[in-house]
N, C-alpha and C. Protein backbone atom coordinates (compact mmCIF):
# COMPACT_ATOMS: atom_id res chain seq x y z
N UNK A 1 3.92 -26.20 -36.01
CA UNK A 1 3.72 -24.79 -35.74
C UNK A 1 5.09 -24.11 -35.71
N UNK A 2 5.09 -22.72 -36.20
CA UNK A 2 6.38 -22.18 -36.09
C UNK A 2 6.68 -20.97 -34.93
N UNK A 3 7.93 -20.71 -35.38
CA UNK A 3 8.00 -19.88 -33.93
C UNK A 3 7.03 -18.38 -33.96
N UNK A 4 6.93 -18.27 -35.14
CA UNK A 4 5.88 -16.97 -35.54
C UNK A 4 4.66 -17.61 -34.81
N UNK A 5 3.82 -18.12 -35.64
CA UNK A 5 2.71 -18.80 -35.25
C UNK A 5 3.00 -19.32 -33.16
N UNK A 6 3.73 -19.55 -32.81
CA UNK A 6 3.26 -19.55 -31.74
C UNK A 6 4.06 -18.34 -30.79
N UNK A 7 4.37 -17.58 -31.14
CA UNK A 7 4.63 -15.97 -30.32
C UNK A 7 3.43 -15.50 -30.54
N UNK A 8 2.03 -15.44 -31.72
CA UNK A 8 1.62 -14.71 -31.76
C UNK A 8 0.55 -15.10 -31.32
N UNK A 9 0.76 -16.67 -30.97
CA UNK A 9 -0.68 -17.42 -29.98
C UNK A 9 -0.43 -16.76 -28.32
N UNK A 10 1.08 -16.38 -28.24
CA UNK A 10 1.48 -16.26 -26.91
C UNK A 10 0.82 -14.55 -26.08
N UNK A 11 1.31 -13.99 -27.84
CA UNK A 11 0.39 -12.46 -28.08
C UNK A 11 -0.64 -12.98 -27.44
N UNK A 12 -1.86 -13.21 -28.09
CA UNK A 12 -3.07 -13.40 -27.45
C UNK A 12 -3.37 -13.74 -26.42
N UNK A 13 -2.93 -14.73 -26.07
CA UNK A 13 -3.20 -15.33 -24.53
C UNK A 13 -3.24 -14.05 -23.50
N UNK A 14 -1.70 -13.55 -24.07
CA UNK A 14 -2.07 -12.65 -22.67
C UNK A 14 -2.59 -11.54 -22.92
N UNK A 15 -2.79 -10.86 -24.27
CA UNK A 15 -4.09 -9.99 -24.11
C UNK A 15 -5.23 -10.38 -23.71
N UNK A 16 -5.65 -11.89 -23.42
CA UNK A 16 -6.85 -12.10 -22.71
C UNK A 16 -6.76 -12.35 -21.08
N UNK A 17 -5.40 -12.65 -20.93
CA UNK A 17 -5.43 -12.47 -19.26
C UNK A 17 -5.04 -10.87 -18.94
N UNK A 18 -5.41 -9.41 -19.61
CA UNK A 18 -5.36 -8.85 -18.82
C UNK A 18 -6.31 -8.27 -18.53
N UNK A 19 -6.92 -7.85 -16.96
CA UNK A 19 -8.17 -7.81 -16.17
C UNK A 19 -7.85 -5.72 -16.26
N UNK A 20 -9.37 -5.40 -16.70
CA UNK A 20 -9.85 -4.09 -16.19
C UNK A 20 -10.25 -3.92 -14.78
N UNK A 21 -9.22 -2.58 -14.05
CA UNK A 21 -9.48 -2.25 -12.84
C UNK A 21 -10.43 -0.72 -13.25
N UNK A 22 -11.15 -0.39 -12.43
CA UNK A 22 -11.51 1.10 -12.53
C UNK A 22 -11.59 1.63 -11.07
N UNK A 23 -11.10 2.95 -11.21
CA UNK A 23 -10.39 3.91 -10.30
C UNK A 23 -11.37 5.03 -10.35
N UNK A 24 -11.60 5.82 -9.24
CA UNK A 24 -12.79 6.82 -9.72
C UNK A 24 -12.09 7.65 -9.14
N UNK A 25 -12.09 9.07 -9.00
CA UNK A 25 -11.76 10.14 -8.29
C UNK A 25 -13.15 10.51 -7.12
N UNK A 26 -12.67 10.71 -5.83
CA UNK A 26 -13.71 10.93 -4.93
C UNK A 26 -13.32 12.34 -4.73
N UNK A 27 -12.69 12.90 -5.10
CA UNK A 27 -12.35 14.61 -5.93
C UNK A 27 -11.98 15.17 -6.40
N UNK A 28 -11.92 16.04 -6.91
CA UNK A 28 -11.62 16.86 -8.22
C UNK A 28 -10.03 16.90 -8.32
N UNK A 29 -9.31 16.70 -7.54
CA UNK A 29 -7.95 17.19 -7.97
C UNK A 29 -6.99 15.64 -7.21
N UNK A 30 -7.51 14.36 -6.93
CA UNK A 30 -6.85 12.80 -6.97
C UNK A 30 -6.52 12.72 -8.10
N UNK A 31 -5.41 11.92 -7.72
CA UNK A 31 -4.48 11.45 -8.88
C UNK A 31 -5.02 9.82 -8.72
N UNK A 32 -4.90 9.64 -10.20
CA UNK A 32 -5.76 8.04 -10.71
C UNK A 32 -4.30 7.44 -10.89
N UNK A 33 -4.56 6.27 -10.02
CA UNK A 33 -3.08 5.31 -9.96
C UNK A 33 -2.53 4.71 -11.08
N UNK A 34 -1.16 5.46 -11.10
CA UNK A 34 -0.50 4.51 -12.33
C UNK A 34 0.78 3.87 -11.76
N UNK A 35 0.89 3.10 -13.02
CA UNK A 35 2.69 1.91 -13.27
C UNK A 35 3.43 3.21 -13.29
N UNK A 36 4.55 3.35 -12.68
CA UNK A 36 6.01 3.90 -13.09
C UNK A 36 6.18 3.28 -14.67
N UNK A 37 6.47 2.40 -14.47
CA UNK A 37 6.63 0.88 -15.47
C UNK A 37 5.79 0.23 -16.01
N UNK A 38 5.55 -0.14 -16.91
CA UNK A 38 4.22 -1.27 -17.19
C UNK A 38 4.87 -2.49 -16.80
N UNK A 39 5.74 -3.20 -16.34
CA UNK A 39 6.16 -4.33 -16.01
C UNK A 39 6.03 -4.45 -14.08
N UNK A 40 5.55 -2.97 -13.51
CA UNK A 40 5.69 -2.89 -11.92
C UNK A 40 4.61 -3.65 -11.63
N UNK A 41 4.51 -4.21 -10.40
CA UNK A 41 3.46 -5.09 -9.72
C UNK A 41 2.44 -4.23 -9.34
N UNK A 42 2.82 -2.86 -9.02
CA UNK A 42 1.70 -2.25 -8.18
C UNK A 42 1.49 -0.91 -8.60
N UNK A 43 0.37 -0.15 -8.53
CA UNK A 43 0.19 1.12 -8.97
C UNK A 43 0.80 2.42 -7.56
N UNK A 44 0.79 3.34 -8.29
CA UNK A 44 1.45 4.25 -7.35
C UNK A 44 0.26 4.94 -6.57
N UNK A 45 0.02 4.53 -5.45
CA UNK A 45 -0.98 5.80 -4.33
C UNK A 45 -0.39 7.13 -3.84
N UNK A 46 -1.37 8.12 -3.93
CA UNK A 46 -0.97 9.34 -4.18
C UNK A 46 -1.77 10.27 -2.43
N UNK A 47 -1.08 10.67 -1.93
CA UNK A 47 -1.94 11.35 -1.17
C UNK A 47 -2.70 12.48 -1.41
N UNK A 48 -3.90 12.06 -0.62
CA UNK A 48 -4.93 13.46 -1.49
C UNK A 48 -5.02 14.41 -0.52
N UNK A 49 -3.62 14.75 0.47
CA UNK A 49 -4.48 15.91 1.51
C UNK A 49 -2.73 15.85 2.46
N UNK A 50 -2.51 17.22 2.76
CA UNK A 50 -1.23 17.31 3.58
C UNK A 50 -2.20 16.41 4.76
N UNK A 51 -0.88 15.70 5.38
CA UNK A 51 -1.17 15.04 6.68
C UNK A 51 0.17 15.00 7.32
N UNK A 52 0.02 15.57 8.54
CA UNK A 52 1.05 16.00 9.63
C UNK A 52 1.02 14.43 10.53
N UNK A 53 2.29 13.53 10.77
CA UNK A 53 2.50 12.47 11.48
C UNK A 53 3.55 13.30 12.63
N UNK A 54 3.16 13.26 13.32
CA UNK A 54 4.24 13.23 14.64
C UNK A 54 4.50 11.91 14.99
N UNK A 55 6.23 11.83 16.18
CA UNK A 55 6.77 10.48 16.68
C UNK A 55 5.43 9.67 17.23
N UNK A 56 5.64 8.26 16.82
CA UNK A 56 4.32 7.51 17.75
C UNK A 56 3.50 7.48 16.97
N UNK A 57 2.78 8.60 15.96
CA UNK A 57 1.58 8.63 15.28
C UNK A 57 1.04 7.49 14.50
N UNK A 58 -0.29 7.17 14.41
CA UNK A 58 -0.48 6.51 13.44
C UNK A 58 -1.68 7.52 12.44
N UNK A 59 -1.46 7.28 11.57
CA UNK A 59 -2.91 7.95 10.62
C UNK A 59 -3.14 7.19 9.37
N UNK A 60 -4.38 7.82 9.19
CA UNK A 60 -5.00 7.30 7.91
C UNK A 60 -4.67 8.44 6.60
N UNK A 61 -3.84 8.38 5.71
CA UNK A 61 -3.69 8.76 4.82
C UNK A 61 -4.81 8.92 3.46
N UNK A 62 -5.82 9.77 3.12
CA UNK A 62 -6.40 9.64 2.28
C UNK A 62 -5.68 9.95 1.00
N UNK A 63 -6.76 8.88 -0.31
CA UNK A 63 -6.25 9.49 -1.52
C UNK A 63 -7.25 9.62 -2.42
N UNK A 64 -8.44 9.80 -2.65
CA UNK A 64 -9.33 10.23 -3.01
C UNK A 64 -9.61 9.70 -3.85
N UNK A 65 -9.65 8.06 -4.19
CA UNK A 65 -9.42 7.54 -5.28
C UNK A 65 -10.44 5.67 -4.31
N UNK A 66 -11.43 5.70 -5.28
CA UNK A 66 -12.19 4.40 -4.91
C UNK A 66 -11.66 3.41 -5.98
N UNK A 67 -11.80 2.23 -6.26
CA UNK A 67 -11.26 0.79 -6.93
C UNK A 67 -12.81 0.28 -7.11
N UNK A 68 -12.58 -0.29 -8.44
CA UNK A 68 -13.74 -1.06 -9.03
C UNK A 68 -12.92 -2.33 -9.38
N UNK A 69 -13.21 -3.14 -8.38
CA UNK A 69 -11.95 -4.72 -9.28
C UNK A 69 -13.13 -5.60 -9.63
N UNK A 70 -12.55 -6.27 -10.80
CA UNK A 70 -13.51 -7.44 -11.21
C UNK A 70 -13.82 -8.45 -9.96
N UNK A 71 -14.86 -9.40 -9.81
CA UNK A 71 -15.18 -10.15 -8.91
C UNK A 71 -13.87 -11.26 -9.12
N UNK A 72 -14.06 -11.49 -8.13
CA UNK A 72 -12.51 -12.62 -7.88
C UNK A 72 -11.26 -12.12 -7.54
N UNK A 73 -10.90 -10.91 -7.72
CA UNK A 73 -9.82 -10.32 -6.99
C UNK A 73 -10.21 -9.16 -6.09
N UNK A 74 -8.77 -9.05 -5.40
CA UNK A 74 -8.96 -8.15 -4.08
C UNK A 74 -7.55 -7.15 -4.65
N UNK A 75 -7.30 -5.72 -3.65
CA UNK A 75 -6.43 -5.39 -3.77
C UNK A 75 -5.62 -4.99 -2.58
N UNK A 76 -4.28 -4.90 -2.79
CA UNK A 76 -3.33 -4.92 -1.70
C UNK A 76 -2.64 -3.54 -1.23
N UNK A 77 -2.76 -2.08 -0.47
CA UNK A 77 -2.00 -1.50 0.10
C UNK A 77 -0.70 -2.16 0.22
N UNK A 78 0.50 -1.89 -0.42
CA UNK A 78 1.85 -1.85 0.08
C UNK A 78 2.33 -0.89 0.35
N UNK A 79 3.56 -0.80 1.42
CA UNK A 79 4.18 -0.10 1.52
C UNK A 79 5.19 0.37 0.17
N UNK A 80 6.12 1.80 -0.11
CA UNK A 80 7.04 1.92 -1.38
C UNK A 80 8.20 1.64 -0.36
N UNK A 81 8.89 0.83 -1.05
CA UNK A 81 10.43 0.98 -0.42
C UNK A 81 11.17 2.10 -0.30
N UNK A 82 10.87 3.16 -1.20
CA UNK A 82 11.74 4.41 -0.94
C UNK A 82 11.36 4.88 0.33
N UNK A 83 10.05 5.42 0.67
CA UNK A 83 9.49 5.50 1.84
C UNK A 83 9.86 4.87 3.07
N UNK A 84 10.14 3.47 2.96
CA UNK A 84 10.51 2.97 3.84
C UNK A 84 11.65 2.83 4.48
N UNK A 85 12.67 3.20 3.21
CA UNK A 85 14.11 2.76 3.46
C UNK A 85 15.01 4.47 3.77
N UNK A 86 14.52 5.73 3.78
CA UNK A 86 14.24 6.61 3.50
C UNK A 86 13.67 7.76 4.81
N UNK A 87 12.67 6.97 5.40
CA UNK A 87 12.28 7.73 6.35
C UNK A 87 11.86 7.00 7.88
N UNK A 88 11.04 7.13 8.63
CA UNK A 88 10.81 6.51 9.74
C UNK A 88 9.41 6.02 9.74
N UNK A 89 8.78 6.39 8.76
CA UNK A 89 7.45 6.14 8.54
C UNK A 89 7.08 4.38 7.80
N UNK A 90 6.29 4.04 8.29
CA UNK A 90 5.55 2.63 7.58
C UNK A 90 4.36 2.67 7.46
N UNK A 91 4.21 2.51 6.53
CA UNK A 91 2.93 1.83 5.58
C UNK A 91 2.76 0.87 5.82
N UNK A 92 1.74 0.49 6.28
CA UNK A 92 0.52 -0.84 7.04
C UNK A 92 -0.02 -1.47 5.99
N UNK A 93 0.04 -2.85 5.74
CA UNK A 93 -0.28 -3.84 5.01
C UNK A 93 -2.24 -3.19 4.88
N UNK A 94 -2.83 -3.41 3.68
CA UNK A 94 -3.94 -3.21 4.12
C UNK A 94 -5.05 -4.07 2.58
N UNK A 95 -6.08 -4.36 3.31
CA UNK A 95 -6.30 -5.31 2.48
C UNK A 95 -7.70 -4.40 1.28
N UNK A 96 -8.17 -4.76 0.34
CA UNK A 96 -8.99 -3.70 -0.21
C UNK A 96 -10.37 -4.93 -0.40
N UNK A 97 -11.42 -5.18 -0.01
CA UNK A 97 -12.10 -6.47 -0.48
C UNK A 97 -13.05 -6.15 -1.49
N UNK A 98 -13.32 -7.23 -2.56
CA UNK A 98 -13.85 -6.78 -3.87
C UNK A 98 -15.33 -5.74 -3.59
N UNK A 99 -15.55 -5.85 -2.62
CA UNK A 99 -17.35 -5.06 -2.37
C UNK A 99 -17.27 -3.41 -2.03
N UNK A 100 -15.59 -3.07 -1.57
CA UNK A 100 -15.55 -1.80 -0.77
C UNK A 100 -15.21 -0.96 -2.16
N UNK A 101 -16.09 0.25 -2.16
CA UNK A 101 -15.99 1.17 -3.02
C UNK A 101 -15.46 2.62 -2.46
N UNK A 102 -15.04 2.53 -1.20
CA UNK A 102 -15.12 4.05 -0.49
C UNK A 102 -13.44 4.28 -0.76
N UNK A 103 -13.26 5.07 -0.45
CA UNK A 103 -11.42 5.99 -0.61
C UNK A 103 -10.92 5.17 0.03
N UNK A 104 -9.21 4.78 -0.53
CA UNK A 104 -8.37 4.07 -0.49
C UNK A 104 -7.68 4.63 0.55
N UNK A 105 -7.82 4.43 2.14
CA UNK A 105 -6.80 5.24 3.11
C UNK A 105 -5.52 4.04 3.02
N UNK A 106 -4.35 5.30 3.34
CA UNK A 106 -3.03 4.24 3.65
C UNK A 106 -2.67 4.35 5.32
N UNK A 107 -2.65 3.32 5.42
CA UNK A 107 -2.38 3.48 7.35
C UNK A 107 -0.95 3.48 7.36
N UNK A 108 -0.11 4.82 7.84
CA UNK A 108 0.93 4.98 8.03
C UNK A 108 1.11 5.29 9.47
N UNK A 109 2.28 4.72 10.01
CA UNK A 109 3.22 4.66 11.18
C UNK A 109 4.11 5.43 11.02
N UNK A 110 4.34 6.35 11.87
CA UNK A 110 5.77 7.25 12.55
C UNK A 110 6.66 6.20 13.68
N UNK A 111 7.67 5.64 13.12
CA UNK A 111 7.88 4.84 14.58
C UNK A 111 9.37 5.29 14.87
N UNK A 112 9.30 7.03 14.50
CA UNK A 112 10.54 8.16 15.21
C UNK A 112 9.99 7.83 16.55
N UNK A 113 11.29 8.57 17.36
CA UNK A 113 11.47 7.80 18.65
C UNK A 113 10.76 8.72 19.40
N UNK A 114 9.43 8.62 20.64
CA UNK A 114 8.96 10.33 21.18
C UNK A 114 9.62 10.24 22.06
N UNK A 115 10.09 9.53 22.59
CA UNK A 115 11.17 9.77 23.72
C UNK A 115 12.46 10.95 23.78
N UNK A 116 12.79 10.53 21.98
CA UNK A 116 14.27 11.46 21.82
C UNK A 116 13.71 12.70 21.25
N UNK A 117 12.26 12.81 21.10
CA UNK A 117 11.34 13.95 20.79
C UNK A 117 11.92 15.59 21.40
N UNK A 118 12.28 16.91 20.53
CA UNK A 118 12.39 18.34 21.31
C UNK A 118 11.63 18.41 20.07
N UNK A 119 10.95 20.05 20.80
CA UNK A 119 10.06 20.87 19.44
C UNK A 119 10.79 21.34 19.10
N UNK A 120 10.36 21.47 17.45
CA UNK A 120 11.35 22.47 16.69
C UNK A 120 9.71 22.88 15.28
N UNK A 121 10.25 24.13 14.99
CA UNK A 121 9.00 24.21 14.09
C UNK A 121 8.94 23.67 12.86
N UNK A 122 9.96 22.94 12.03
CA UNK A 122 9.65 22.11 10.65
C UNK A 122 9.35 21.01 10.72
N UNK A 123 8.41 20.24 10.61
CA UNK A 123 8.31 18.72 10.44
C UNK A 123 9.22 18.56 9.21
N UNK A 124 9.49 17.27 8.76
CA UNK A 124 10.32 16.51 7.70
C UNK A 124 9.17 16.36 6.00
N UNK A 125 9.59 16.76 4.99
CA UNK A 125 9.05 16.38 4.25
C UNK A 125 9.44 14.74 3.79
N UNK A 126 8.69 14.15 2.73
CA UNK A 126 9.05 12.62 2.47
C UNK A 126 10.65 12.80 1.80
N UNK A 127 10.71 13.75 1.17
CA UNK A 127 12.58 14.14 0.43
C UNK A 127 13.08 14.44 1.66
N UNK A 128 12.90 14.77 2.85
CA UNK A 128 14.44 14.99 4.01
C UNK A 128 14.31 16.16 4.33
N UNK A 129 13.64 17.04 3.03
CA UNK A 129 14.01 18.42 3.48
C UNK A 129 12.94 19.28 4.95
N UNK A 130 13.00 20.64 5.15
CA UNK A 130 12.61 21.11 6.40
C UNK A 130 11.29 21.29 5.52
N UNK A 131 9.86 21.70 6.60
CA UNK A 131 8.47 22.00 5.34
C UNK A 131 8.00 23.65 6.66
N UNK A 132 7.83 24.61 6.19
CA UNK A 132 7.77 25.64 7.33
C UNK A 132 5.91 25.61 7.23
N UNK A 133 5.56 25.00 8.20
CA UNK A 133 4.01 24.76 8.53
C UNK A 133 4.00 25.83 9.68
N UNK A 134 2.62 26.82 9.29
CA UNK A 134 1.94 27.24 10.54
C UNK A 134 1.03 27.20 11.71
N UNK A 135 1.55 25.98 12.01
CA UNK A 135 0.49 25.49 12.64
C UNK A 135 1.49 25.25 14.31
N UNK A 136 2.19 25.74 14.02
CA UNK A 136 2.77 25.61 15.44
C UNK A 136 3.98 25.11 15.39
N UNK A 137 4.58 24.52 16.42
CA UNK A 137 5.79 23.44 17.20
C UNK A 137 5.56 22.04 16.86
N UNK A 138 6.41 21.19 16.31
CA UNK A 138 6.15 19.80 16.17
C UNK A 138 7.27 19.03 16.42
N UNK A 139 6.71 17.79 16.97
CA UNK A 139 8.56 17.10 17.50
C UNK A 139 9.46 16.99 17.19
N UNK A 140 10.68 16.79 17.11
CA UNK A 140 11.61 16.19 15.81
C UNK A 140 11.45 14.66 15.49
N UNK A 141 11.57 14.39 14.45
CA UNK A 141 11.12 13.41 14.07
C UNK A 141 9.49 13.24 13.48
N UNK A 142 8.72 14.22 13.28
CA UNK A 142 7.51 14.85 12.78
C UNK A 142 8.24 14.45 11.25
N UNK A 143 6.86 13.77 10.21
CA UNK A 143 6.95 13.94 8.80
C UNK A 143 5.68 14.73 8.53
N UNK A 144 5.97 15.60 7.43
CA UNK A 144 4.35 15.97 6.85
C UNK A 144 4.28 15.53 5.32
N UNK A 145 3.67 14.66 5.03
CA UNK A 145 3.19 14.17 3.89
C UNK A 145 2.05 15.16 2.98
N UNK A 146 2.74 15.29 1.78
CA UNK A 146 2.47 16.55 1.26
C UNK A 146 1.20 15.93 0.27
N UNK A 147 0.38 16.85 -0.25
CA UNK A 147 -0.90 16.20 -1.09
C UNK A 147 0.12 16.30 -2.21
N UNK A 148 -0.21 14.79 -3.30
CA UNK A 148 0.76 14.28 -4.27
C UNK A 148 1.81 13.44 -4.13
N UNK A 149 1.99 13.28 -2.67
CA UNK A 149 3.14 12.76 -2.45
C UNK A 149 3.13 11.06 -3.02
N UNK A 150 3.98 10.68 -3.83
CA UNK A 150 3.27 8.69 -3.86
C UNK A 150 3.80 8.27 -2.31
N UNK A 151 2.85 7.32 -1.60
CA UNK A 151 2.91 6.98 -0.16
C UNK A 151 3.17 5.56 -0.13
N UNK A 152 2.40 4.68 -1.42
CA UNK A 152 2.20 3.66 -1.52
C UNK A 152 2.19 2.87 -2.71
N UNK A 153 1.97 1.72 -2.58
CA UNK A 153 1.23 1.07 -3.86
C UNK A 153 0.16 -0.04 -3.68
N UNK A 154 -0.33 -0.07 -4.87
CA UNK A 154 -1.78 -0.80 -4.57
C UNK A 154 -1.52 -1.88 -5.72
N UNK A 155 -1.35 -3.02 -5.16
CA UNK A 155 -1.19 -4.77 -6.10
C UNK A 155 -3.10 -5.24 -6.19
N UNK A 156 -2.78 -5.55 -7.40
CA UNK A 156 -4.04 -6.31 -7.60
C UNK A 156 -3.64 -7.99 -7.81
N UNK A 157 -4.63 -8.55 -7.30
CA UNK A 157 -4.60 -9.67 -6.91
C UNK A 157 -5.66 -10.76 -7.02
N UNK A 158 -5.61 -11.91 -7.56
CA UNK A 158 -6.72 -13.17 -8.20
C UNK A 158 -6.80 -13.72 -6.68
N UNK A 159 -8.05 -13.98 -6.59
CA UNK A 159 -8.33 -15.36 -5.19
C UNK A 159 -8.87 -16.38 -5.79
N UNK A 160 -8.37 -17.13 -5.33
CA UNK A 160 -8.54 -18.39 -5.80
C UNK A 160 -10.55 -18.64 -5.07
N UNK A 161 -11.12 -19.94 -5.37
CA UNK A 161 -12.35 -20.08 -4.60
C UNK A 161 -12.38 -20.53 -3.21
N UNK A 162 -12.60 -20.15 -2.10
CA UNK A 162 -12.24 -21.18 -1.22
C UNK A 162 -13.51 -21.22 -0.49
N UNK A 163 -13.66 -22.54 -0.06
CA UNK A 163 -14.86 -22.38 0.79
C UNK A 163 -14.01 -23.01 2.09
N UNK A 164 -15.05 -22.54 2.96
CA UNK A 164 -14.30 -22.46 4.47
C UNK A 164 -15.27 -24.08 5.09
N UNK A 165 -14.58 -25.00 5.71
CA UNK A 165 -15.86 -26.37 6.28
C UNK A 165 -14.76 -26.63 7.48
N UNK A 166 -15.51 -27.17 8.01
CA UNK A 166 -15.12 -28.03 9.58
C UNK A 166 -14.55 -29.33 9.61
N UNK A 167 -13.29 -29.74 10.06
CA UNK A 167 -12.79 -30.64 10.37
C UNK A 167 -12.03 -31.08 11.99
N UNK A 168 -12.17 -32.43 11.52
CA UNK A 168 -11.97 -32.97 13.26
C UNK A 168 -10.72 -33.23 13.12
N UNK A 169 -9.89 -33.63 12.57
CA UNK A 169 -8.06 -33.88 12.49
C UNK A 169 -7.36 -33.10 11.84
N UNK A 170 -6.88 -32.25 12.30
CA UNK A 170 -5.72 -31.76 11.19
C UNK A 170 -4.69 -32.57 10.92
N UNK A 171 -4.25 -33.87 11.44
CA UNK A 171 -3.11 -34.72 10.88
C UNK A 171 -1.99 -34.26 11.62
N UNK A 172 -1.23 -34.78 11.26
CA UNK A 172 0.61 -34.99 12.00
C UNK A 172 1.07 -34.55 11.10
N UNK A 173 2.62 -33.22 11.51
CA UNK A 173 3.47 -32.83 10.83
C UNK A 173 4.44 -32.44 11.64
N UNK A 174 5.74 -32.72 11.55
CA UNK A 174 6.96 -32.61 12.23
C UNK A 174 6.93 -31.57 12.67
N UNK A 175 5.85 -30.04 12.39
CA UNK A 175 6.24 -29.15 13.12
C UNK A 175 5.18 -29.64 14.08
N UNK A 176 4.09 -29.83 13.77
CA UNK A 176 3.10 -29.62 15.16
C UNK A 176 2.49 -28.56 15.43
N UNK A 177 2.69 -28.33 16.87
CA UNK A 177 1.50 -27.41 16.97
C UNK A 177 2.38 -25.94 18.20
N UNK A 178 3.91 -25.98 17.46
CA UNK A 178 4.82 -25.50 17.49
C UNK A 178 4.84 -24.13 17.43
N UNK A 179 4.93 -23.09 17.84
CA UNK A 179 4.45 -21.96 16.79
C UNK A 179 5.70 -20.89 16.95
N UNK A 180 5.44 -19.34 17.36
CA UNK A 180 6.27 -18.66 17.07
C UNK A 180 7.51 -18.87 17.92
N UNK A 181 8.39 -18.96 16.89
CA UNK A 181 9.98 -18.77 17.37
C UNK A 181 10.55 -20.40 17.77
N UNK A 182 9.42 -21.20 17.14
CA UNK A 182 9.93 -23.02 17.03
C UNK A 182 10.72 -23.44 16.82
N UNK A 183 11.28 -22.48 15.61
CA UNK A 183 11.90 -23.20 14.71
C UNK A 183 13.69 -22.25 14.71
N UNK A 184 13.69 -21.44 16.15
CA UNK A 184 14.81 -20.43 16.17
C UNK A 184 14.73 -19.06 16.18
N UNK A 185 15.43 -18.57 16.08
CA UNK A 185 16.05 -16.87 15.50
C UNK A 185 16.52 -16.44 15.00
């Protein structure tokens, strides 16, 4: 076989490992998740609705956007590193399981300090800048996540089969039955 002949077996292969996701809009104006990149791991989540976080807050971020994954995979809420590295806010690991069809919320954390909290009237947009909301006084350290904003990303992911059974030994292993902080700091 030559190197033609097998690049173009290599072609194929992986046009057959790649899996159709479908994305629906749960309203008229969600953004349907895409790659920055076609080489990125994860699609970009979009928020579908201003949402005001004050210090401490936690919320559910909607994006108006349900997932159809083939049976056998699940999908993954990540946090974006810009977001993270960027602001005070975190994005909560969150799991998507192949049966759930309802809107993709992102569980985001404010973990600004409320202690070092004064009112001032701009919350923070996700860029840094001031956002002039009428809705009152909000702490410092307040983000408002704007509808469009990307918040997240969503990895798709193969599970393997597992079936779950009962056993009486788990066996011996040098760690044991050792657990957090066993092994140091």
């Amino acid at each position: 076989m030559d190197g033609t002949t097998a690049q173009a077996i290599e072609i194929e292969l992986a046009k057959e490992a790649i899996i159709q996701v479908g994305f629906k809009r749960l309203s008229p104006d969600a953004v349907i998740p895409t790659k920055a990149h076609a080489s990125d791991s994860g699609f970009d989540l979009v928020a579908s609705a201003d949402v005001i976080i004050e210090p401490g807050e936690t919320v559910v971020v909607p994006t108006g956007i349900a997932v159809q994954l083939p049976a056998g995979y699940e999908a993954t809420v990540r946090p974006r590193s810009g977001v993270t590295s960027k602001t005070k806010l975190r994005v909560q690991l969150g799991t998507i399981d192949n049966g759930y069809v309802g809107d993709i919320g992102v569980i985001v954390d404010n973990v600004s300090s409320v202690w070092r909290s004064r009112l001032r009237s701009y919350p923070m947009y996700l860029t840094g800048k001031k956002a002039l909301v009428k809705h009152g006084l909000h702490a410092s350290g307040t983000y408002l996540i704007r509808k469009g904003d990307r918040i997240a990303q969503l990895v798709i992911t193969r599970l393997p089969d597992v079936e779950a059974v009962e056993v009486f030994d788990v066996g011996e292993t040098q760690r044991g039955a050792n657990g957090f902080g066993s092994s140091g700091v």
